[in-house]
Protein backbone atom coordinates (compact mmCIF):
# COMPACT_ATOMS: atom_id res chain seq x y z
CA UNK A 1 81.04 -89.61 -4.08
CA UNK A 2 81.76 -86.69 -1.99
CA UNK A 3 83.20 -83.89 -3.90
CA UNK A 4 86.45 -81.72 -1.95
CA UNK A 5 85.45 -78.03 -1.45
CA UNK A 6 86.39 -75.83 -4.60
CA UNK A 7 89.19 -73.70 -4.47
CA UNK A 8 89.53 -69.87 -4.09
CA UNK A 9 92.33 -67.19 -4.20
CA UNK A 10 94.32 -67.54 -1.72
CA UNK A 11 94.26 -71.16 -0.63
CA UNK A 12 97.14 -73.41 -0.09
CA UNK A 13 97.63 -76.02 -2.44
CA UNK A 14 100.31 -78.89 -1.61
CA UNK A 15 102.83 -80.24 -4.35
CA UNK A 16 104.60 -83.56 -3.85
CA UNK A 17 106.65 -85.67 -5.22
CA UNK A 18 105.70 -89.54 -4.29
CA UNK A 19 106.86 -90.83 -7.19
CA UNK A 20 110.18 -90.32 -9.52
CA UNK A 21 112.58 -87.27 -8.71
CA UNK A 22 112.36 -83.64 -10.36
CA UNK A 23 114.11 -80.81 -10.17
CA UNK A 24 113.66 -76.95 -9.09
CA UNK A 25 113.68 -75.94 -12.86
CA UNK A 26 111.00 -78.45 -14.02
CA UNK A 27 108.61 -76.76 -11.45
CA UNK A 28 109.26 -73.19 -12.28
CA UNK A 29 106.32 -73.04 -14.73
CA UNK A 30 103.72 -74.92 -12.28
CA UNK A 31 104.70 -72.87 -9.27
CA UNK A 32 104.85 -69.11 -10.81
CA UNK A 33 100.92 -70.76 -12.55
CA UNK A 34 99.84 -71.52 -9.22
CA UNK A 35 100.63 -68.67 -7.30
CA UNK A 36 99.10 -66.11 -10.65
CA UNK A 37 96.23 -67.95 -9.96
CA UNK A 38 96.18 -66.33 -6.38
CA UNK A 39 97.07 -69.59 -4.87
CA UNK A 40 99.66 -70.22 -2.19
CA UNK A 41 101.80 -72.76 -2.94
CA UNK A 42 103.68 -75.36 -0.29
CA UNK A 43 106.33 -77.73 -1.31
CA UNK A 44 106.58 -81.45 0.21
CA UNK A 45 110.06 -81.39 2.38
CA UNK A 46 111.21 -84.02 -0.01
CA UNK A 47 110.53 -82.60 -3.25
CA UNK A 48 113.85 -82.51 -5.04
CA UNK A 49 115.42 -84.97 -2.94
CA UNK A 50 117.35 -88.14 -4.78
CA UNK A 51 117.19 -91.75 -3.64
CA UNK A 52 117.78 -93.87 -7.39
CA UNK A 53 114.80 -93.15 -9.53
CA UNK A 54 112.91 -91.46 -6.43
CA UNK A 55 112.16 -88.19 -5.06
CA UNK A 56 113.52 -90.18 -1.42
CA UNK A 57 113.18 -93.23 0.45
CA UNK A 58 109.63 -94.75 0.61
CA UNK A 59 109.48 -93.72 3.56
CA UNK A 60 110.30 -89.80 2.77
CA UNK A 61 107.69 -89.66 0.40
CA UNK A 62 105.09 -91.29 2.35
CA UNK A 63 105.83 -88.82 4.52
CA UNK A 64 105.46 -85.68 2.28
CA UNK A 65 102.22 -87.62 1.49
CA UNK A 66 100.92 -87.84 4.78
CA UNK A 67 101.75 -84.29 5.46
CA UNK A 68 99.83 -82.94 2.90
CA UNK A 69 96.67 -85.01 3.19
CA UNK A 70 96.79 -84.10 7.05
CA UNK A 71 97.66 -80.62 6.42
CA UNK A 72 94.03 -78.54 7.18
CA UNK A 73 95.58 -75.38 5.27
CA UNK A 74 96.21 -77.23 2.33
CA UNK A 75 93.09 -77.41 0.00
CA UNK A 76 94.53 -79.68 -2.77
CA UNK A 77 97.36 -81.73 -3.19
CA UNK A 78 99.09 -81.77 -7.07
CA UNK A 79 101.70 -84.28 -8.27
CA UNK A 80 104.77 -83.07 -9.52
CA UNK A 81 105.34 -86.08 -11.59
CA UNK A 82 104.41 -89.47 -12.17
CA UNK A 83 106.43 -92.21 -13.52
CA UNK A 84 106.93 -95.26 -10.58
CA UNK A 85 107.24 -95.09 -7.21
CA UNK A 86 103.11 -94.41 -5.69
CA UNK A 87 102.68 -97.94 -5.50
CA UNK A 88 105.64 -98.31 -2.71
CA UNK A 89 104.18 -95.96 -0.34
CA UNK A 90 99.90 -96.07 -0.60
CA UNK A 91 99.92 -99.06 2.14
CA UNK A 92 101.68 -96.59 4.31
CA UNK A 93 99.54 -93.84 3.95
CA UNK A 94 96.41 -93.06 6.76
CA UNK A 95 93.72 -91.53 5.35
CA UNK A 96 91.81 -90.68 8.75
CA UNK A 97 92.03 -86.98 8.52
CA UNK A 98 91.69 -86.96 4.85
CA UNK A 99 88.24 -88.67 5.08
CA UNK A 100 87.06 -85.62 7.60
CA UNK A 101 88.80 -83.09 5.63
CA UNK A 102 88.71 -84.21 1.87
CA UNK A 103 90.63 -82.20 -0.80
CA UNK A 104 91.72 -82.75 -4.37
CA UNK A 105 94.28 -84.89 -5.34
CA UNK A 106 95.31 -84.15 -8.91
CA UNK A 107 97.57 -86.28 -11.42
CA UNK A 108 97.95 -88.87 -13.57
CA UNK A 109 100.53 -91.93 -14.45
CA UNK A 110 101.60 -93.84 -11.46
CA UNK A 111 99.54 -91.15 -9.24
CA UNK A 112 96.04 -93.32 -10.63
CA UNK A 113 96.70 -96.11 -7.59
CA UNK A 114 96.49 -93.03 -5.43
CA UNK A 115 93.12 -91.89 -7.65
CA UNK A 116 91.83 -96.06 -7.26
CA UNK A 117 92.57 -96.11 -3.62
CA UNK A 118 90.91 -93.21 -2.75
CA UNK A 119 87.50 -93.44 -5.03
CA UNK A 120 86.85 -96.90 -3.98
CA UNK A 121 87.86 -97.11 -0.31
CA UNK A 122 86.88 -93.46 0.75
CA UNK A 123 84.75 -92.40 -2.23
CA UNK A 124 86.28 -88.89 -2.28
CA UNK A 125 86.16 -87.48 -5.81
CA UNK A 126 89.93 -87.02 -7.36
CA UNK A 127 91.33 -85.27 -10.42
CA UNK A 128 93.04 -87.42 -12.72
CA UNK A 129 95.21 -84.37 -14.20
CA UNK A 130 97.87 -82.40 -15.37
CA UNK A 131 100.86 -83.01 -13.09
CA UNK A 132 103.12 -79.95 -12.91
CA UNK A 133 105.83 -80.81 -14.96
CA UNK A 134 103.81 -81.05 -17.66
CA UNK A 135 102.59 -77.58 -17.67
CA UNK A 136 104.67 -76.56 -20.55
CA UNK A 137 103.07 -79.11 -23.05
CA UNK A 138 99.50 -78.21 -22.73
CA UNK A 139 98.02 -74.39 -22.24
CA UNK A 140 94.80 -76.38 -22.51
CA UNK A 141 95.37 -78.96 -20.09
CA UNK A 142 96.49 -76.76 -17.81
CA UNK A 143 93.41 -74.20 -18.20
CA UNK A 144 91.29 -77.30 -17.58
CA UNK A 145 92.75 -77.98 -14.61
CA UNK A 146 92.37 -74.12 -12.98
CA UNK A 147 88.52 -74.58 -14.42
CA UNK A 148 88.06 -78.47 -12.36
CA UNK A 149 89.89 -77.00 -9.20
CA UNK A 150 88.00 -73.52 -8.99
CA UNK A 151 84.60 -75.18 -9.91
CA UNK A 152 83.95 -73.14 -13.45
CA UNK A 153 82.29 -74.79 -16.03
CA UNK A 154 84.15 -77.07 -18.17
CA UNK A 155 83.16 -77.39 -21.63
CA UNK A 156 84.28 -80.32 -24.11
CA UNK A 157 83.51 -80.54 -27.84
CA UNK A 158 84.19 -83.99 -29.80
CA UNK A 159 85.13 -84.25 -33.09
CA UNK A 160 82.13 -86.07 -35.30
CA UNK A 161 82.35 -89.49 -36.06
CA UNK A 162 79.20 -91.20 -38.80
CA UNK A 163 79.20 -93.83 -35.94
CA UNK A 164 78.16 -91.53 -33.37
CA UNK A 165 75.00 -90.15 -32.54
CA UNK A 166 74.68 -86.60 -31.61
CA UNK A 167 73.84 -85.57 -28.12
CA UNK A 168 74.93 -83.34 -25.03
CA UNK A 169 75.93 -84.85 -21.75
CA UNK A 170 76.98 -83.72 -18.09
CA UNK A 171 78.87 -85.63 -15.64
């Protein structure tokens, strides 16, 4: 798999919307995160738009989609949200650029088609992680996240189990 460059202070990081809408207050926390970790941050054009469930027509956030993957200043591309709505729009996505210029593509939910698509037809590594509106539930999935997109070293520790045999593991 071919792993997206690492991030450093002052990149650009995209953050769309492809699947239901959010609003300006439930990104406050993400953004103001983002940008004290040095990062620039760039907003899809369709965002906070409104179209039933959506953040926009299929077609609007395809397009915020296509922007960001094709977007050379733009060094990783967050979810603001899962929910439905990813599955609509990944047949009208072109991945061309992407596969010359891979970066990460981070979420969870309804984003994993995007995750699928992406590991087994371009076999570009992916993040399946924090979306921004959840930044306010987890300080340590969020932490995780800055580790995975700046390329520290992350560090897990299970809780014993009789069944399980010790050992230490990479990946």
């Amino acid at each position: 798999m071919i792993q997206p460059p690492y991030l450093q202070k002052g990149d650009t990081i995209g953050i769309i919307a492809p699947a239901r809408k959010i609003s300006p207050e439930e990104m406050e926390l993400a953004i103001k995160t983002f940008k004290d970790w040095g990062l620039n941050v760039k907003l899809g054009k369709n965002i906070y738009g409104s179209q039933d469930q959506y953040s926009g027509t299929d077609e609007q956030r395809a397009a915020d989609l296509q922007e960001m993957l094709n977007d050379n200043d733009v060094k990783a591309v967050i979810a603001a949200r899962g929910g439905y709505g990813m599955m609509r729009i990944i047949d009208k996505l072109n991945f061309s650029v992407f596969k010359k210029s891979p970066k990460w593509i981070v979420g969870f939910s309804d984003i994993t088609i995007l995750h699928s698509h992406i590991n087994q037809n371009i076999g570009v590594e992916t993040l399946h992680a924090v979306m921004s509106i959840n930044f306010n539930k987890s300080v340590d999935a969020v932490e995780s996240l800055r580790k995975a997109l700046f390329g520290e070293n992350l560090i897990y520790d299970f809780s014993k189990n009789p069944f399980n045999k010790g050992s230490d593991c990479n990946g």
